[in-house]
N, C-alpha and C. Protein backbone atom coordinates (compact mmCIF):
# COMPACT_ATOMS: atom_id res chain seq x y z
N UNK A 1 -65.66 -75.11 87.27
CA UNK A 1 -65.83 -73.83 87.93
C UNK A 1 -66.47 -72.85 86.94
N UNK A 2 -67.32 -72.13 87.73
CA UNK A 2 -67.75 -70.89 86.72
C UNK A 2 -67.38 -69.69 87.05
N UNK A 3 -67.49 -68.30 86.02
CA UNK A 3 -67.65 -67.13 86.62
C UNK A 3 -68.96 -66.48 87.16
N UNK A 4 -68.50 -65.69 88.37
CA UNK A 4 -69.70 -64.96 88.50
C UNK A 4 -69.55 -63.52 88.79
N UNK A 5 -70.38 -62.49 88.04
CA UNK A 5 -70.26 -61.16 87.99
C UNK A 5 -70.65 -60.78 89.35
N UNK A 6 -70.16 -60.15 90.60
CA UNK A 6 -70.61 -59.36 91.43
C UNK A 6 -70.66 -58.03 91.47
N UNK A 7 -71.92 -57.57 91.57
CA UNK A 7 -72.46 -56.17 91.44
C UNK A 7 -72.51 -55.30 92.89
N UNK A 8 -71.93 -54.62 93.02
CA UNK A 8 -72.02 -53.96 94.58
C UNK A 8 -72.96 -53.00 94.39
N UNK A 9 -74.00 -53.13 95.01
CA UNK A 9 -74.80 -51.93 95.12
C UNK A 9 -75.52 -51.60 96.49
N UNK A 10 -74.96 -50.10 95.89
CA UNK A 10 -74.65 -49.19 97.48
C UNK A 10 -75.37 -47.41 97.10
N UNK A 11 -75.59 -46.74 98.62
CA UNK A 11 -75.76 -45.66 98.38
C UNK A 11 -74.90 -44.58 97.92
N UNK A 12 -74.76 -43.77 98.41
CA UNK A 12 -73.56 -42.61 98.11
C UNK A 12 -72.47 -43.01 98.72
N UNK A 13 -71.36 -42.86 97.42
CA UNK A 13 -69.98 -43.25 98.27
C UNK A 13 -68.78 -42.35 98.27
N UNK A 14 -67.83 -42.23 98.42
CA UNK A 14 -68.29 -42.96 100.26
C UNK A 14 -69.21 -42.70 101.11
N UNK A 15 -70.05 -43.36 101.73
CA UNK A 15 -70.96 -43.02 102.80
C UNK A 15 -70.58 -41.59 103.41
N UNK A 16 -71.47 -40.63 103.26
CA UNK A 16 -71.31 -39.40 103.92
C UNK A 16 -70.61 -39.47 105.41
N UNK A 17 -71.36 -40.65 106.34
CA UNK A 17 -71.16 -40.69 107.75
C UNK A 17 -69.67 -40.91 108.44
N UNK A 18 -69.30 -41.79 107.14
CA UNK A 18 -68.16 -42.35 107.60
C UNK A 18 -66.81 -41.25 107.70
N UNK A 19 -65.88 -41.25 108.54
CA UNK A 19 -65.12 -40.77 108.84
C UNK A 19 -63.77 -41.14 108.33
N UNK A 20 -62.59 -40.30 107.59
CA UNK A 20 -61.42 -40.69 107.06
C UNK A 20 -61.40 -41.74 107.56
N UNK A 21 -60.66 -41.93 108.84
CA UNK A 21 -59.85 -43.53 108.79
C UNK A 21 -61.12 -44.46 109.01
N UNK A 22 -62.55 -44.82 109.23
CA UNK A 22 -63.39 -45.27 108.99
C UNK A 22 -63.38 -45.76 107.34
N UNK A 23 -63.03 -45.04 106.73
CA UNK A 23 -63.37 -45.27 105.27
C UNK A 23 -61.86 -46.06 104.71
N UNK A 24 -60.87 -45.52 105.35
CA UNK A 24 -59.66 -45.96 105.53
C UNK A 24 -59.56 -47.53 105.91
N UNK A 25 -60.26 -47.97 106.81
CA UNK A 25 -60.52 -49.12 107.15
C UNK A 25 -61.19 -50.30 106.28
N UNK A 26 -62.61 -49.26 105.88
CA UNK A 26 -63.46 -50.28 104.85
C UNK A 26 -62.67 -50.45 103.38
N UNK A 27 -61.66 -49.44 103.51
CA UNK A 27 -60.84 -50.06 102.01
C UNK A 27 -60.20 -51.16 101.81
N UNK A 28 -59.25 -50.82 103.33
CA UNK A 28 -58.39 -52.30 103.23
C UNK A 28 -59.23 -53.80 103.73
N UNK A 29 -60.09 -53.44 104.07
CA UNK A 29 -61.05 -54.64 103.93
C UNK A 29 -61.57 -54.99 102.81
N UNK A 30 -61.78 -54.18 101.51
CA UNK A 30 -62.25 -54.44 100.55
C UNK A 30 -61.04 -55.07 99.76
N UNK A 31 -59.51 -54.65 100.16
CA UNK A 31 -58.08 -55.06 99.38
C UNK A 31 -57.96 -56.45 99.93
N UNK A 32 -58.19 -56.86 101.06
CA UNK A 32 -58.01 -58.06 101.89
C UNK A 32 -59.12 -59.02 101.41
N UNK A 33 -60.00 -59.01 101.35
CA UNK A 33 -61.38 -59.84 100.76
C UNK A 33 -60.44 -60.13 98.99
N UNK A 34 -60.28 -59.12 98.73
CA UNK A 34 -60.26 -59.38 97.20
C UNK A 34 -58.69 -60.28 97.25
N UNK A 35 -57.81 -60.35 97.86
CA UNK A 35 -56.38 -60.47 98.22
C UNK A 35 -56.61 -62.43 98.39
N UNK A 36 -57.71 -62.64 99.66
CA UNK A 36 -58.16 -63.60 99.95
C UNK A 36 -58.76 -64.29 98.87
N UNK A 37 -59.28 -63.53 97.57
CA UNK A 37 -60.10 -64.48 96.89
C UNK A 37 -58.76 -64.74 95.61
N UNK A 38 -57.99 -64.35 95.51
CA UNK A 38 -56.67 -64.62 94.50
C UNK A 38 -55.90 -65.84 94.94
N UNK A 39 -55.60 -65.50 96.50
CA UNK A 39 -55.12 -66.34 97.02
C UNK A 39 -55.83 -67.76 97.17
N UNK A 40 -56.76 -67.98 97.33
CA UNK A 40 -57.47 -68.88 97.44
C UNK A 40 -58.06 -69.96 96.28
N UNK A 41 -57.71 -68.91 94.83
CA UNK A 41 -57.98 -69.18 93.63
C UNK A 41 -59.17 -69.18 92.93
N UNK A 42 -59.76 -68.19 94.04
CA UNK A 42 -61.38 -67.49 93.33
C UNK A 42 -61.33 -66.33 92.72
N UNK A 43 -60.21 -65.93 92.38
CA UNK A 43 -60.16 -64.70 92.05
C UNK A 43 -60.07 -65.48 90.16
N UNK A 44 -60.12 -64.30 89.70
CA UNK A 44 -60.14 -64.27 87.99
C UNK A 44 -59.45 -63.91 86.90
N UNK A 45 -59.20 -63.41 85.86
CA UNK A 45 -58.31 -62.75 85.24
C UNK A 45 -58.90 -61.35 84.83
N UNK A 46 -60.42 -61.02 85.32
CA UNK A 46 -60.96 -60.06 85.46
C UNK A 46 -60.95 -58.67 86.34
N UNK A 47 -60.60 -57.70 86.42
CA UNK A 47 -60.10 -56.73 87.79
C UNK A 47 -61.29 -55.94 88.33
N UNK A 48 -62.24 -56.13 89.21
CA UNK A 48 -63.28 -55.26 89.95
C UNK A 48 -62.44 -54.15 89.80
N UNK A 49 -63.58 -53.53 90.11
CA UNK A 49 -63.35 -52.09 89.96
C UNK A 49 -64.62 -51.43 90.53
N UNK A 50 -64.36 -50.16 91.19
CA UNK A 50 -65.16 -48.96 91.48
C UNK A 50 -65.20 -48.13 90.55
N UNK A 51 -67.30 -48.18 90.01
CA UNK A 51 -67.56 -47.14 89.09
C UNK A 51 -67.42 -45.67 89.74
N UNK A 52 -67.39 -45.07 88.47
CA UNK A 52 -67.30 -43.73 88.89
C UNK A 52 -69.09 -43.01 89.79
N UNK A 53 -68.75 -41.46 90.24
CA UNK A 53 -70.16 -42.14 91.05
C UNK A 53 -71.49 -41.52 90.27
N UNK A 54 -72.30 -42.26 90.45
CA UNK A 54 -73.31 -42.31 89.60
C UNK A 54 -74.50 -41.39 89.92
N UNK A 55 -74.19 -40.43 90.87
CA UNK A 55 -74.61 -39.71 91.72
C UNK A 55 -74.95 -37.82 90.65
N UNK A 56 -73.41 -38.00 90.91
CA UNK A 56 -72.96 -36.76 89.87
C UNK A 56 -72.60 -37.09 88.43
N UNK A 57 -72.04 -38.05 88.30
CA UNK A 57 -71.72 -39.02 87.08
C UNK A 57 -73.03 -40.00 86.20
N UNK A 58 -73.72 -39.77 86.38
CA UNK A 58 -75.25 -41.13 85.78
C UNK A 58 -75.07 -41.67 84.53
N UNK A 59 -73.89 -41.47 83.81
CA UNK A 59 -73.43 -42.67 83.09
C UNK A 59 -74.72 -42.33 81.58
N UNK A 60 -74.72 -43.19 80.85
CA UNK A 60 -75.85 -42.96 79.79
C UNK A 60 -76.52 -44.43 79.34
N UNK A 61 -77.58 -44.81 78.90
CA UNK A 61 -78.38 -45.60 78.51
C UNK A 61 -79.13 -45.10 77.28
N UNK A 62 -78.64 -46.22 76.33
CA UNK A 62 -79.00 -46.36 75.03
C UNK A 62 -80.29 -47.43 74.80
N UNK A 63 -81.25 -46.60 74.13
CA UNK A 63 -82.38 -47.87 73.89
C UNK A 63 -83.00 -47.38 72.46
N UNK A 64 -83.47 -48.03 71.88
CA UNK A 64 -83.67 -47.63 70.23
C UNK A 64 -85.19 -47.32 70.45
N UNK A 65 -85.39 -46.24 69.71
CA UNK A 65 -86.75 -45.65 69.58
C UNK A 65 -87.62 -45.25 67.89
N UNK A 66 -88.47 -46.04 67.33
CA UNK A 66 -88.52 -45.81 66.23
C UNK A 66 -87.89 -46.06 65.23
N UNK A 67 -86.83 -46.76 65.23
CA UNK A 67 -85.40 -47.05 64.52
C UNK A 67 -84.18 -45.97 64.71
N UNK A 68 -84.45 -45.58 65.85
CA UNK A 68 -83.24 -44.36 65.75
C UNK A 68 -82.75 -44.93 67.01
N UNK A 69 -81.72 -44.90 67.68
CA UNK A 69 -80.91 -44.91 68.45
C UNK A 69 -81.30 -43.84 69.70
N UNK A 70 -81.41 -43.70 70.94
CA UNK A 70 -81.44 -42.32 71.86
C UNK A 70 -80.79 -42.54 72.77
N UNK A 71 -79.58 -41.69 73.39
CA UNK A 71 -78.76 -41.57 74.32
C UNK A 71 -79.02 -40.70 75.67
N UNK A 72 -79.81 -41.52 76.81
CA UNK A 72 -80.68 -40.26 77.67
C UNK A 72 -79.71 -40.75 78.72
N UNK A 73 -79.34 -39.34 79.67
CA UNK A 73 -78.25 -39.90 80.90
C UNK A 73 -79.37 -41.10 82.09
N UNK A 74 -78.58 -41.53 82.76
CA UNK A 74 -79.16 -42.67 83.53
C UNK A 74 -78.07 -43.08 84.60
N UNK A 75 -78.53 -43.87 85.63
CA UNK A 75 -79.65 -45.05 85.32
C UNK A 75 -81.55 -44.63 85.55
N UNK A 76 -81.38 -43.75 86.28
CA UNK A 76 -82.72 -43.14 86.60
C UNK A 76 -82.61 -41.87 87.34
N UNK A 77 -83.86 -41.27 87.32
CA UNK A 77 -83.75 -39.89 87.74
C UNK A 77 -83.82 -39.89 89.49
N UNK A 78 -84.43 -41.06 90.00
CA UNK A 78 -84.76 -41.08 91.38
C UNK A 78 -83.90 -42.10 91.88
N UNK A 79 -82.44 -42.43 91.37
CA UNK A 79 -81.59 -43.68 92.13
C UNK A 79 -81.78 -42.98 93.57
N UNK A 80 -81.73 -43.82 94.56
CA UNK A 80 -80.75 -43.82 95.64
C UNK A 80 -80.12 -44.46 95.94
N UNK A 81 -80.08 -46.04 95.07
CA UNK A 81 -78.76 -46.42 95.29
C UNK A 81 -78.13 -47.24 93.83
N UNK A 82 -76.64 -47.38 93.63
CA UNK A 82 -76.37 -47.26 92.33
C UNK A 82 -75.40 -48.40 92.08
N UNK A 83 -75.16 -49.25 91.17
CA UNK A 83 -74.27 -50.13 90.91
C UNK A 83 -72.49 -49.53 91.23
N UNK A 84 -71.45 -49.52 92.54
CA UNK A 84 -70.87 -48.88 93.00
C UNK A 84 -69.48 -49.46 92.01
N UNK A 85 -69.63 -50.51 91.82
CA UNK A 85 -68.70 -51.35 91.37
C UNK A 85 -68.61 -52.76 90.85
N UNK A 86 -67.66 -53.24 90.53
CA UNK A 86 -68.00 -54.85 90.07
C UNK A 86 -67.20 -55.55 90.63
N UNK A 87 -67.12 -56.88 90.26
CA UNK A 87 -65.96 -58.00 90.46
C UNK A 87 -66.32 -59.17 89.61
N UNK A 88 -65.54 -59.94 89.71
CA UNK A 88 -65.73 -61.60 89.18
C UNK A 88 -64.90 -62.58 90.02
N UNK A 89 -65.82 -63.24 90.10
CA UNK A 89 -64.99 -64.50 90.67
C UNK A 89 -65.12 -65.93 90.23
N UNK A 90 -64.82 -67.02 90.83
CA UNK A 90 -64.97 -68.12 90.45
C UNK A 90 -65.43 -69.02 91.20
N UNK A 91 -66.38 -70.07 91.14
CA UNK A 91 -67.01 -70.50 91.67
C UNK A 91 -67.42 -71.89 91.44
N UNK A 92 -67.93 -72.84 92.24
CA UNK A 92 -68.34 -74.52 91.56
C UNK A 92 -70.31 -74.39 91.15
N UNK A 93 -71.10 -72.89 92.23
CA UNK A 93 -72.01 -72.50 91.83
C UNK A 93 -72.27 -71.12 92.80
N UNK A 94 -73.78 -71.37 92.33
CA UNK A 94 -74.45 -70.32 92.96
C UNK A 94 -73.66 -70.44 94.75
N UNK A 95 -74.12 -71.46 95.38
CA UNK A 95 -74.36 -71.47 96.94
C UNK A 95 -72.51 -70.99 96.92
N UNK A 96 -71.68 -72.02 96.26
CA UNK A 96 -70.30 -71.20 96.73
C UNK A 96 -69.85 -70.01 96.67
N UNK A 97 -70.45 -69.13 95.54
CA UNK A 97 -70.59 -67.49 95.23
C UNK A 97 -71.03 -66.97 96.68
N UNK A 98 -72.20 -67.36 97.18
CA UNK A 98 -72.75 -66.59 98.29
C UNK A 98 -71.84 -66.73 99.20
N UNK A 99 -71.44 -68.16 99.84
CA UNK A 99 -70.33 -68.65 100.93
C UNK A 99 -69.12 -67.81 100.62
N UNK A 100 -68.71 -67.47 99.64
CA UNK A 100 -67.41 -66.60 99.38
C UNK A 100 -67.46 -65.28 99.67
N UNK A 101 -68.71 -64.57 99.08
CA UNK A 101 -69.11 -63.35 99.27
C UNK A 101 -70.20 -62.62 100.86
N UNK A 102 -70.44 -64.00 101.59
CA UNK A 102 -70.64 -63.64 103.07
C UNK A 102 -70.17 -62.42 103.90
N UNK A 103 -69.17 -62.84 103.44
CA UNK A 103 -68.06 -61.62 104.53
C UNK A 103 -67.73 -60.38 103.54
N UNK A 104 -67.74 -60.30 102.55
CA UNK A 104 -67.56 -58.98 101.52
C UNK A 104 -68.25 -57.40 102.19
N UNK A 105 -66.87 -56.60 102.44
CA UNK A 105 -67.38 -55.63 102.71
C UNK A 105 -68.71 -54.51 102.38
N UNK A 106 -69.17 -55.26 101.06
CA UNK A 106 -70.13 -54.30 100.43
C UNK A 106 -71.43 -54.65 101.64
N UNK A 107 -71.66 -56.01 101.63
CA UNK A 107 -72.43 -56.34 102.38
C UNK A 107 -72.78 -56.10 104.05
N UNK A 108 -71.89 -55.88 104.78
CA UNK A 108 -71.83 -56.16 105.74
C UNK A 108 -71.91 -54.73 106.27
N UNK A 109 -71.59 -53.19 105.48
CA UNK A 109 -71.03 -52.29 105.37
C UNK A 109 -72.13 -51.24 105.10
N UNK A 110 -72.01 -51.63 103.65
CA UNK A 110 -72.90 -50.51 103.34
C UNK A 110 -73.70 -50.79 101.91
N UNK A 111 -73.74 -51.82 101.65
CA UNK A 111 -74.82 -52.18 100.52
C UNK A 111 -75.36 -53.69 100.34
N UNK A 112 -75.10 -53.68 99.15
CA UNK A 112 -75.23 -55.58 99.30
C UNK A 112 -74.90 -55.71 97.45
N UNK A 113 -74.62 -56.86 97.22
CA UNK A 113 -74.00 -57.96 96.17
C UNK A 113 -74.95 -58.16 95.61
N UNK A 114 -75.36 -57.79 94.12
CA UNK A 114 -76.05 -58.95 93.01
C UNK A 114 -75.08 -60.07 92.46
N UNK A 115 -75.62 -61.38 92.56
CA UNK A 115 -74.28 -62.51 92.10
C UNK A 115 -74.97 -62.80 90.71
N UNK A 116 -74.60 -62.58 89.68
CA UNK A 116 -74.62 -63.34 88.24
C UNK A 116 -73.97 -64.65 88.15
N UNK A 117 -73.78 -65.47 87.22
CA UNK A 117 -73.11 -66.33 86.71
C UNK A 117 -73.13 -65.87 85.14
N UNK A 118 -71.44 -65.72 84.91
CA UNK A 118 -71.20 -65.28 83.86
C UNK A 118 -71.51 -66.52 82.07
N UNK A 119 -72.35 -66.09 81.39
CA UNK A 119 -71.95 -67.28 80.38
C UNK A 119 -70.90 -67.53 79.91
C-alpha cells in the first residue's frame, strides 16, 4: 500500500451560496467520507485538515533571489481558487486513490481533488 496526499481545491469557503444547514450538511459528509476511510483502513496516521482561507489569509512563498532568501505573500495575486485543505490516505495505487475519492465531498460539491502519491 502507498500514501497519497489529497489536495482539495476549491473556491471561497464556505461557498458564499450555501446556506447554514446546507453547509451543515456538506460537513458531516466530509466527517462520514473521512470516518469511512478509517474504517475501511484507508485512512492514515496523518490528520486532513482545512487550511486557513487563503482568500484573506495567502499564506507566504519563499523562493531565493540572488542568494538571498524573499518572503512575498501568496499563492498568487489572481487565485480564484485555493488549496482548501489536505488529507492522506492509503492506497494499492493511483486507480484505487480515485475509486476511494469518487464520492468525496470536495468533488462532487464544490471543487475537486489533486491525488499525489506520497514518497
Amino acid at each position: 500500500m502507498a500514501e497519497f496526499l489529497l489536495m482539495f481545491v476549491v473556491g471561497p469557503c464556505p461557498p458564499p451560496e450555501l446556506s447554514p444547514d446546507e453547509m451543515q450538511a456538506l460537513v458531516a459528509r466530509y466527517v462520514a467520507w473521512g470516518e469511512r476511510m478509517a474504517a475501511t483502513g484507508h485512512g492514515s496516521a496523518h490528520r486532513g485538515a482545512r487550511l486557513s482561507d487563503a482568500f484573506s489569509d495567502p499564506g507566504r512563498v519563499l523562493a531565493g533571489d540572488s542568494g538571498e532568501v524573499v518572503a512575498t505573500d501568496g499563492p498568487l495575486a489572481e487565485t480564484k481558487e485555493v488549496v482548501g485543505g489536505y488529507g492522506v490516505i492509503t492506497a494499492a495505487d493511483y486507480d484505487e486513490a480515485v475509486e476511494l475519492c469518487r464520492d468525496h465531498p470536495a468533488v462532487s460539491d464544490i471543487g475537486r481533488i489533486v491525488i499525489r502519491r506520497l514518497a
